[in-house]
Protein backbone atom coordinates (compact mmCIF):
# COMPACT_ATOMS: atom_id res chain seq x y z
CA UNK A 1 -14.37 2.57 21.31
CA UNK A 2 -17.63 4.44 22.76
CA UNK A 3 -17.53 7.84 24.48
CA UNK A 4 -19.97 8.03 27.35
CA UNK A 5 -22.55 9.87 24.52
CA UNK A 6 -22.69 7.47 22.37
CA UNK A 7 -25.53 3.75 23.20
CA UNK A 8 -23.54 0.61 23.72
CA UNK A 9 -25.90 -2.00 22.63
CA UNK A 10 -26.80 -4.90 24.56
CA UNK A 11 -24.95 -7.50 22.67
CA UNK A 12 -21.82 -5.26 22.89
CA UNK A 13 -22.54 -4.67 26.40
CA UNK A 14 -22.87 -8.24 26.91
CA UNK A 15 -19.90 -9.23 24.92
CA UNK A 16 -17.79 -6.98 26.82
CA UNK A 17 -19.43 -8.67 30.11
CA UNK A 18 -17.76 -12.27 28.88
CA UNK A 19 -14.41 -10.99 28.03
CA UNK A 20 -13.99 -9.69 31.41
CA UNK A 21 -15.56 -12.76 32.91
CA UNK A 22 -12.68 -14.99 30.86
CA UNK A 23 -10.31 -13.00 32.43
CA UNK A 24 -11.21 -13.31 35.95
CA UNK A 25 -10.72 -17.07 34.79
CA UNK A 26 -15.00 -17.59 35.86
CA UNK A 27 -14.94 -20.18 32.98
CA UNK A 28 -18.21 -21.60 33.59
CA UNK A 29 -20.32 -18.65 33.95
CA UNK A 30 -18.42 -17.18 30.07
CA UNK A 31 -19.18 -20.35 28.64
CA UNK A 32 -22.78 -19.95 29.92
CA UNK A 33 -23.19 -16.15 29.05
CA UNK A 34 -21.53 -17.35 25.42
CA UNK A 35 -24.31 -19.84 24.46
CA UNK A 36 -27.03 -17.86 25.65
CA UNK A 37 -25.79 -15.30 23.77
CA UNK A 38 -25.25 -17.69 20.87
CA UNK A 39 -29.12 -18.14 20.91
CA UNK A 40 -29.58 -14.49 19.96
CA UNK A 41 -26.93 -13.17 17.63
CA UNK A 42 -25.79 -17.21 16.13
CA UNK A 43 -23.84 -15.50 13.45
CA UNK A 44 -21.92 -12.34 15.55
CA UNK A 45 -17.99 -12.72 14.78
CA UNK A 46 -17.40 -12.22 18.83
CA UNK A 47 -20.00 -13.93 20.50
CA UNK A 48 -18.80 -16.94 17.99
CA UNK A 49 -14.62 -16.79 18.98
CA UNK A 50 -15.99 -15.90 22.90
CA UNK A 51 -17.81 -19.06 23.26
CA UNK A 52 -15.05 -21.21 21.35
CA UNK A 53 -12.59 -19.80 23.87
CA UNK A 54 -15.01 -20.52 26.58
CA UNK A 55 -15.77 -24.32 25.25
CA UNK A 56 -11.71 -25.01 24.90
CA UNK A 57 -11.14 -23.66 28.33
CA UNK A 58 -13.90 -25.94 29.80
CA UNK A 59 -12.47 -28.73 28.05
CA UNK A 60 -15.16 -28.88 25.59
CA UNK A 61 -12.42 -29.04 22.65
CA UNK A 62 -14.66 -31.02 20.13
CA UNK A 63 -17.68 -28.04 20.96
CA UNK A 64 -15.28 -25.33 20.74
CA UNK A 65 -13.86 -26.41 17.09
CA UNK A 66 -17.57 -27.09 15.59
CA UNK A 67 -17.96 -23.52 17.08
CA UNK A 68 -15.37 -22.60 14.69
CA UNK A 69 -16.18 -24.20 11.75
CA UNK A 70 -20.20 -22.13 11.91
CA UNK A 71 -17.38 -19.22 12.72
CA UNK A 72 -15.37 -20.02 9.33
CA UNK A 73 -18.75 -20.07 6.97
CA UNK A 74 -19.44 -16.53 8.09
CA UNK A 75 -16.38 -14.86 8.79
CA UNK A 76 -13.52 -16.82 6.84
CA UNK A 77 -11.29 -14.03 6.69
CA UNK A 78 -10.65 -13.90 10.70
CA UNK A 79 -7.19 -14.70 12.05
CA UNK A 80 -8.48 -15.19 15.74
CA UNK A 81 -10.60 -18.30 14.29
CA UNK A 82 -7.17 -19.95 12.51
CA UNK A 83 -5.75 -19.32 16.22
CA UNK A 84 -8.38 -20.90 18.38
CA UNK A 85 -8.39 -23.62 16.49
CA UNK A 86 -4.74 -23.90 16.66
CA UNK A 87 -5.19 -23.63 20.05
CA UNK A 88 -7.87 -26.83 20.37
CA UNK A 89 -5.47 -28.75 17.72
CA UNK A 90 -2.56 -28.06 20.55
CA UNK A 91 -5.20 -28.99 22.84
CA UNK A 92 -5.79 -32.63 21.12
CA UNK A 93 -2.02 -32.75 20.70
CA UNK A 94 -2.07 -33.01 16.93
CA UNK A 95 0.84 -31.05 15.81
CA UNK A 96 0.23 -31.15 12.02
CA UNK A 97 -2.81 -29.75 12.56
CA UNK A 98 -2.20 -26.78 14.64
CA UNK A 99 0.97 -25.71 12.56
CA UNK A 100 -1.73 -25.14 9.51
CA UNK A 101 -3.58 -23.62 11.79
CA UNK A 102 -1.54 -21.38 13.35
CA UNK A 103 0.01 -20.78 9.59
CA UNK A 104 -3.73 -19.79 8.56
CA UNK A 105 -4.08 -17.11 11.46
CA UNK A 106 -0.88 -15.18 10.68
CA UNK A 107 -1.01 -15.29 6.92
CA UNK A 108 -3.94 -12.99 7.56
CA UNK A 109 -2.40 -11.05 10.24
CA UNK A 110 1.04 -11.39 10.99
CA UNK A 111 1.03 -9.55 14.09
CA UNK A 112 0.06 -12.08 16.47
CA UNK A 113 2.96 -12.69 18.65
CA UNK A 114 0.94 -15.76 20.78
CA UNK A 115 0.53 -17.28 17.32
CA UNK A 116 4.26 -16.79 16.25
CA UNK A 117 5.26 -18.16 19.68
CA UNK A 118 3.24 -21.18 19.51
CA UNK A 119 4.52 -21.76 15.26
CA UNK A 120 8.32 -21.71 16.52
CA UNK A 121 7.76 -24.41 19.49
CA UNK A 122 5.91 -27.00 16.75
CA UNK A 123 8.63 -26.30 14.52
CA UNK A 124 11.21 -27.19 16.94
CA UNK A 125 9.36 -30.39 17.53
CA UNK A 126 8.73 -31.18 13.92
CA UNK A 127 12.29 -30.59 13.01
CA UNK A 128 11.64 -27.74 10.72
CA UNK A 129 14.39 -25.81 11.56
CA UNK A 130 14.23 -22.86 8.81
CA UNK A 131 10.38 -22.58 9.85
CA UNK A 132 11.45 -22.40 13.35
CA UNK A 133 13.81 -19.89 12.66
CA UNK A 134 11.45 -17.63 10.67
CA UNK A 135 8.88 -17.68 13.61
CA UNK A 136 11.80 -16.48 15.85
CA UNK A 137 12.26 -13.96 13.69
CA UNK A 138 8.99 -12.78 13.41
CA UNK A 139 8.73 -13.13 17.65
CA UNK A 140 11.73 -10.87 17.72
CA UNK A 141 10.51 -8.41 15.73
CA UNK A 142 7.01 -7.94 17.24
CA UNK A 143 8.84 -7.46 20.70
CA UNK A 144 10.69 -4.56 19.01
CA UNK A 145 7.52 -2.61 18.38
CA UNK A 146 5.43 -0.73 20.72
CA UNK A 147 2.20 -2.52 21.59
CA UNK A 148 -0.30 0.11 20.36
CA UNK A 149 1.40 -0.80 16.65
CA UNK A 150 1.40 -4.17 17.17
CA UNK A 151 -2.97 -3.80 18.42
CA UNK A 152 -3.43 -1.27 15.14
CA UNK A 153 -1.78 -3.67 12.80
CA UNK A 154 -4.13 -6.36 14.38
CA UNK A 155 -6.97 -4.19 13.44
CA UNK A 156 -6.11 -3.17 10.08
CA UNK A 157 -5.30 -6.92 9.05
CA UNK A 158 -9.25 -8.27 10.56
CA UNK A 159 -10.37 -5.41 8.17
CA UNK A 160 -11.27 -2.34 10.80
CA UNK A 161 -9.61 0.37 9.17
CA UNK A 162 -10.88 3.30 11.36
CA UNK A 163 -9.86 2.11 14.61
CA UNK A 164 -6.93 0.94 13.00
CA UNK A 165 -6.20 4.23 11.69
CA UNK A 166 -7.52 6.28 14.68
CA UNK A 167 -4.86 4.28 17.19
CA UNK A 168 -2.19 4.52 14.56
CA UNK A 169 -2.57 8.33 14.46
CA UNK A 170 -2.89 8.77 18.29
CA UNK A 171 0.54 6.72 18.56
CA UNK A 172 2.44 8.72 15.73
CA UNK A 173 1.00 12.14 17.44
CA UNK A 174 2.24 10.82 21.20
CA UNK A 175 5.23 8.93 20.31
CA UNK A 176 6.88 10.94 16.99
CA UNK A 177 7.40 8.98 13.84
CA UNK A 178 8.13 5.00 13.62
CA UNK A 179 9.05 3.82 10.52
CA UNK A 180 6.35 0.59 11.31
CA UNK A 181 3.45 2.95 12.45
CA UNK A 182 4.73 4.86 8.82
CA UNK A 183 3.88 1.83 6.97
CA UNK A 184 0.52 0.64 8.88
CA UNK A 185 -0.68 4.28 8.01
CA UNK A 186 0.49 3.78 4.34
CA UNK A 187 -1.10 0.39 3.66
CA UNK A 188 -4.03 1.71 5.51
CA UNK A 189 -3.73 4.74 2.99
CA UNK A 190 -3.21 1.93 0.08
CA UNK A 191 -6.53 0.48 0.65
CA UNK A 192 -8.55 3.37 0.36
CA UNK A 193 -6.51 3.87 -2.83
CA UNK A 194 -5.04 7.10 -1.85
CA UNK A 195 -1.58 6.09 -3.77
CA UNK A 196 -0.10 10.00 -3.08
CA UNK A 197 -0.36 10.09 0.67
CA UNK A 198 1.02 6.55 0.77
CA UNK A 199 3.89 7.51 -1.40
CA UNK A 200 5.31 10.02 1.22
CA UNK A 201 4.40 7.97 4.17
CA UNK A 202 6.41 4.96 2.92
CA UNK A 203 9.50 7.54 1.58
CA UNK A 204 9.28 8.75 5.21
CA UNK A 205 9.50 5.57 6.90
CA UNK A 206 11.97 4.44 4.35
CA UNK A 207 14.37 7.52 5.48
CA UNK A 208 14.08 6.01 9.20
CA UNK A 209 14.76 2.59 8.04
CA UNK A 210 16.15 1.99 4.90
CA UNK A 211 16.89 -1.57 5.28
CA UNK A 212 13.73 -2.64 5.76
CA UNK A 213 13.06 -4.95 3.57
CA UNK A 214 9.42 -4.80 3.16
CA UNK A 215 9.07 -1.58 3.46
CA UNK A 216 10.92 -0.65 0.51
CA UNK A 217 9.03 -3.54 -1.90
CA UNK A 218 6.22 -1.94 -0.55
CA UNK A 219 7.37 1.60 -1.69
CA UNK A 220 8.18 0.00 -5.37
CA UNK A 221 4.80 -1.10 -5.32
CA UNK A 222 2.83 2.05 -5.08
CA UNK A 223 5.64 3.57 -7.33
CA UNK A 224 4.93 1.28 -10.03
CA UNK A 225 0.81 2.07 -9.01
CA UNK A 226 1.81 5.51 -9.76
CA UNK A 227 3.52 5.02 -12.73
CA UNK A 228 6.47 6.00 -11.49
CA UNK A 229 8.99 2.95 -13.12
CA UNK A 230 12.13 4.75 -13.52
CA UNK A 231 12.10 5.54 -9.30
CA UNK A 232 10.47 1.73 -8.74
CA UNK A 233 13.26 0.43 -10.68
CA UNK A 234 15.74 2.04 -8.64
CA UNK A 235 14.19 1.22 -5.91
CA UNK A 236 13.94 -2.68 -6.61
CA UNK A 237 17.48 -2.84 -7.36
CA UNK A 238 18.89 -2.97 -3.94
CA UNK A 239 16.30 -5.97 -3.11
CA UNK A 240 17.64 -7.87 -6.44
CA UNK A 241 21.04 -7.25 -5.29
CA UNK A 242 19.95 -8.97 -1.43
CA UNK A 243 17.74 -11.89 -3.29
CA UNK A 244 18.61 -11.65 -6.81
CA UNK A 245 16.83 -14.59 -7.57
CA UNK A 246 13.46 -13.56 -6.28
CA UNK A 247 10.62 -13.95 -8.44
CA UNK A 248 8.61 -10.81 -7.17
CA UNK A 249 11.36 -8.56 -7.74
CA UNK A 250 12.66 -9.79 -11.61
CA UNK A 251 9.11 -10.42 -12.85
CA UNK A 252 7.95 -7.95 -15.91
CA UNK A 253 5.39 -5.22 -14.59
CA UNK A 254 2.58 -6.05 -16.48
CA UNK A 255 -1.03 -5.00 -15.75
CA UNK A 256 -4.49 -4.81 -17.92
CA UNK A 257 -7.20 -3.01 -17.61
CA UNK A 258 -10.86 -3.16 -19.59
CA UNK A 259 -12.46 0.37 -19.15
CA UNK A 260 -16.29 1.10 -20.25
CA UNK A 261 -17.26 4.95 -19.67
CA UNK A 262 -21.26 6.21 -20.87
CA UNK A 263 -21.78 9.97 -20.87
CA UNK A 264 -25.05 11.59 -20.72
CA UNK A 265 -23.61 14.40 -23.05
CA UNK A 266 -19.69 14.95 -24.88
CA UNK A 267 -17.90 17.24 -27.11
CA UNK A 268 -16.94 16.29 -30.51
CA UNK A 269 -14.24 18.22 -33.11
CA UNK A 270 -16.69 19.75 -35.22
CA UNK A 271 -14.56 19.83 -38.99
CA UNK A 272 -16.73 22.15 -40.52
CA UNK A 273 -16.84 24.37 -37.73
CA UNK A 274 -13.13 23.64 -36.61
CA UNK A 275 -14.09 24.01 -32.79
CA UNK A 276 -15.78 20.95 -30.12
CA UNK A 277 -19.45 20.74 -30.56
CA UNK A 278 -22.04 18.91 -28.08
CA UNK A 279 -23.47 15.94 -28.76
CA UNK A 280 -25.90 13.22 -27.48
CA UNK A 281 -24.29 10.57 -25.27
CA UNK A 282 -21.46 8.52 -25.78
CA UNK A 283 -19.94 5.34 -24.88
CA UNK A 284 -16.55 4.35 -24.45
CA UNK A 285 -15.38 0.43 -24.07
CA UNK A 286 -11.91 -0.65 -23.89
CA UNK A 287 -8.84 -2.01 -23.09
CA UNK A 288 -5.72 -1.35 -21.92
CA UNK A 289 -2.00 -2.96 -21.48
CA UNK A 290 1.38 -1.98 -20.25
CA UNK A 291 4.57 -3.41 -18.82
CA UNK A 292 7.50 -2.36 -17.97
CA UNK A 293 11.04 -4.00 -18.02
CA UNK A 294 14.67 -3.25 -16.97
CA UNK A 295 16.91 -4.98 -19.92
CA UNK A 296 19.84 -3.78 -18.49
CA UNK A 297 21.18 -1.89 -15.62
CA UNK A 298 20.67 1.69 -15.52
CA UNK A 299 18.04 0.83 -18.16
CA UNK A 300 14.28 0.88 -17.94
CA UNK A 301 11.66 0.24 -20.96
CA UNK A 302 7.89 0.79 -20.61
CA UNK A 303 5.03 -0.22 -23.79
CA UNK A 304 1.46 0.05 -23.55
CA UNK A 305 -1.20 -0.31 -25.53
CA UNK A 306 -4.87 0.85 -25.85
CA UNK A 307 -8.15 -0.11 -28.09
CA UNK A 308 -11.12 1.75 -27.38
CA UNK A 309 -14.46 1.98 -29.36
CA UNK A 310 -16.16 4.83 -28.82
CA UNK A 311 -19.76 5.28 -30.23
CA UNK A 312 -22.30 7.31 -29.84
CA UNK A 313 -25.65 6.47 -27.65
CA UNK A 314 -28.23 8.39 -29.89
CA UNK A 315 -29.04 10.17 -33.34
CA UNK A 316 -29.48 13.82 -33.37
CA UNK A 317 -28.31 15.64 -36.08
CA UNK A 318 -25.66 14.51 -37.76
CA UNK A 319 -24.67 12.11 -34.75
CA UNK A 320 -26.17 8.53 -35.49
CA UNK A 321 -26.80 5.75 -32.50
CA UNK A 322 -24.08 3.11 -33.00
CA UNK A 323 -21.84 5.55 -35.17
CA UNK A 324 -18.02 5.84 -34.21
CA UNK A 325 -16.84 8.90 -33.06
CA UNK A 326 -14.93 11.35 -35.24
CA UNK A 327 -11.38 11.93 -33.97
CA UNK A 328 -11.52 9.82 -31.09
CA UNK A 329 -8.14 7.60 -31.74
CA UNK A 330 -9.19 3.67 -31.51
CA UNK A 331 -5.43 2.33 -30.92
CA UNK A 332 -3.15 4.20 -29.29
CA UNK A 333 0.32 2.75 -28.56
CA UNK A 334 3.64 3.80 -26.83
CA UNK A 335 7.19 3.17 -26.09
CA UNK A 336 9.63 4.43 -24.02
CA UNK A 337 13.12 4.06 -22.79
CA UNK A 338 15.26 5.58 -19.94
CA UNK A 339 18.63 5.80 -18.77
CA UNK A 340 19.66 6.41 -15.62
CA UNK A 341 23.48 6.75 -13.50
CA UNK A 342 24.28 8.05 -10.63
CA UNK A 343 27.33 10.54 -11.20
CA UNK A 344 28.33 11.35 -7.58
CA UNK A 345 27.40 12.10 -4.21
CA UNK A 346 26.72 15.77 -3.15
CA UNK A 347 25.71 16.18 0.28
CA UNK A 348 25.22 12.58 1.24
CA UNK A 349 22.50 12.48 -1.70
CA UNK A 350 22.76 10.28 -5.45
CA UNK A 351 23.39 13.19 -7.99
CA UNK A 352 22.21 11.21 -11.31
CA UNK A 353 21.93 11.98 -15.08
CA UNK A 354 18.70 11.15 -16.75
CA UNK A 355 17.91 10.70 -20.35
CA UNK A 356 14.82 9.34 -21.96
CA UNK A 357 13.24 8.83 -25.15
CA UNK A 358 9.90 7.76 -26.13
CA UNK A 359 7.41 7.54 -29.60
CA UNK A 360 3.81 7.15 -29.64
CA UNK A 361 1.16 5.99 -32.94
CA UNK A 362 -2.38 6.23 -32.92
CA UNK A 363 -5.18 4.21 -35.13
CA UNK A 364 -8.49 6.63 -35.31
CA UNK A 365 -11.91 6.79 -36.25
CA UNK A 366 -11.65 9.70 -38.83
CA UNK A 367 -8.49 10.38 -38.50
CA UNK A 368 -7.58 11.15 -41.84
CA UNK A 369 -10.13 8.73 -42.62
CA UNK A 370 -8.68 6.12 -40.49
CA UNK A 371 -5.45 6.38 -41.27
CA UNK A 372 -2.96 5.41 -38.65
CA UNK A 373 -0.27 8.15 -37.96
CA UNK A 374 2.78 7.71 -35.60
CA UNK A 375 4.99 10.80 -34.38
CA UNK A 376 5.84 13.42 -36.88
């Protein structure tokens, strides 16, 4: 949103100018403003989804979805497109159609309450009952929360993080905390990678609602992120216990990695001076594997696995270009287990005993002249 210091520019200024015109219902002078505006800016996200709205409203339904197929080759990724067109398949009363649609626009943005509405009426008329009542569902629960979280979640989903963010905040500060505005704030927080912050938002929100469903995968997620598996663990088994034959939730956490890391400078272990030394550059390539499993309850089990080559960049003294480094382990490997049980409650919170056990081996370059060596 811009303050009164900060230049609108015209095409903003003029966008704004259509919107308002749509709402006065002063269809023919939008669709006009639209397609001049078209002329100038062909590709702008807005001026394209204005002047479909204005083309379906005028009864220009064949217009308004070739508008939205120019709109789809340069912004595929909008929900409002998937809805228009919905809207023109309604339009053309093609039912099939607008369900996959409709079903396009809120896979990328669930919180589009029009959109749901629309879904559960085609359902009722295609028979679909279980579809019909999931969009109920989803109808219900958007009425539930406040409209500022259902506008940031709108935001966040079409990819605007800060204003996302910035009304999200605002709400939380005027309103207290909201396990939903909790979660928008986390995922926000997920995106930008910044797992720590989105740990205690979700544990938050998970303290104000601790049946919600998706709120709690979502907290196993960023646990397992964190490396956290013993607390992800626990916190998947409740969801196994609701759906224990979901896929999602039994799957092994698995995830690879290749690394490559070049340094303009590094320290080596020096043997004959038995301290790090500096040499030239070095280069590190790799890979790296872990899962993690729970073979039975109260049980979790983790292995990983990492090669890495790591050579160095130039020759100076004794270093040579292409050499491996000394001491720098080439396959490292680990295993651990952990048991977990809850003993009793003290103060409405799980006491639990915890006991673990893990073993590590290494492969090196120079290590003992390659020698592999597991745990003493």
């Amino acid at each position: 949103m811009s303050t009164s210091n900060e230049p609108v520019s015209p095409v903003l200024a003029e966008v704004e100018r259509i919107r308002a015109l749509l709402r006065e219902q002063d269809i023919e002078n939008a669709l006009t403003a639209a397609r001049d505006l078209f002329r100038e800016v062909p590709e702008n996200r807005d001026v394209l989804y204005l002047k479909a709205l204005a083309e379906r409203h005028s009864r220009l339904t064949q217009d308004a979805l070739a508008t939205l197929e120019l709109m789809q080759r340069h912004h595929p990724k909008s929900s409002l497109l998937y809805q228009e067109r919905g809207h023109c398949y309604v339009a053309l009363k093609d039912a099939r159609k607008a369900i996959e649609a409709y079903e396009q626009a809120v896979r990328i943005n669930p919180a589009l309450p029009a959109t749901w509405s629309m879904l559960e009426g085609l359902y009722k008329m295609v028979r679909q009952d279980a579809h019909r009542a999931m969009a109920a569902e989803h109808v219900a629960r958007l009425q539930t929360m406040h409209a500022d979280v259902v506008k940031a979640t709108g935001l966040f989903c079409e990819g605007d993080l800060l204003s996302a963010e910035k009304i999200i905040r605002a709400f939380l500060i005027a309103h207290g905390e909201d396990a939903e505005a909790l979660r928008l704030l986390a995922r926000i927080a997920i995106s930008r990678e910044v797992l720590d912050e989105a740990e205690l938002l979700l544990e938050a929100a998970l303290v104000l609602s601790p049946d919600y469903v998706e709120l709690r995968r979502d907290y196993a997620c960023v646990l397992l992120d964190r490396h956290k598996y013993v607390e992800a663990i626990r916190e998947l088994e409740p969801l196994l216990a609701l759906d224990p034959r979901n896929r999602d939730y039994r799957t092994l956490r698995a995830t690879a990695a290749v690394f490559r890391t070049l340094l303009s400078d590094d320290l080596v272990f020096d043997q004959a001076t038995a301290r790090n030394e500096h040499v030239p550059g070095t280069a590190r390539t790799g890979v790296a594997f872990e899962m993690v499993a729970e073979p039975a309850s109260g049980f979790v089990s983790s292995a990983s696995i990492t090669w890495t080559r790591a050579v160095f960049r130039a020759s100076e003294g004794a270093s040579v270009e292409g050499a491996l480094l000394p001491y720098a382990p080439q396959l490292v490997g680990r295993v651990d287990l952990a048991y977990s049980r809850t003993i009793t409650d003290v103060w409405r919170r799980s006491l639990e005993a915890r006991v673990g056990a893990g073993g590590s081996a290494q492969c090196g370059s120079r290590l003992h002249e390659g020698a592999c060596r597991g745990p003493p």
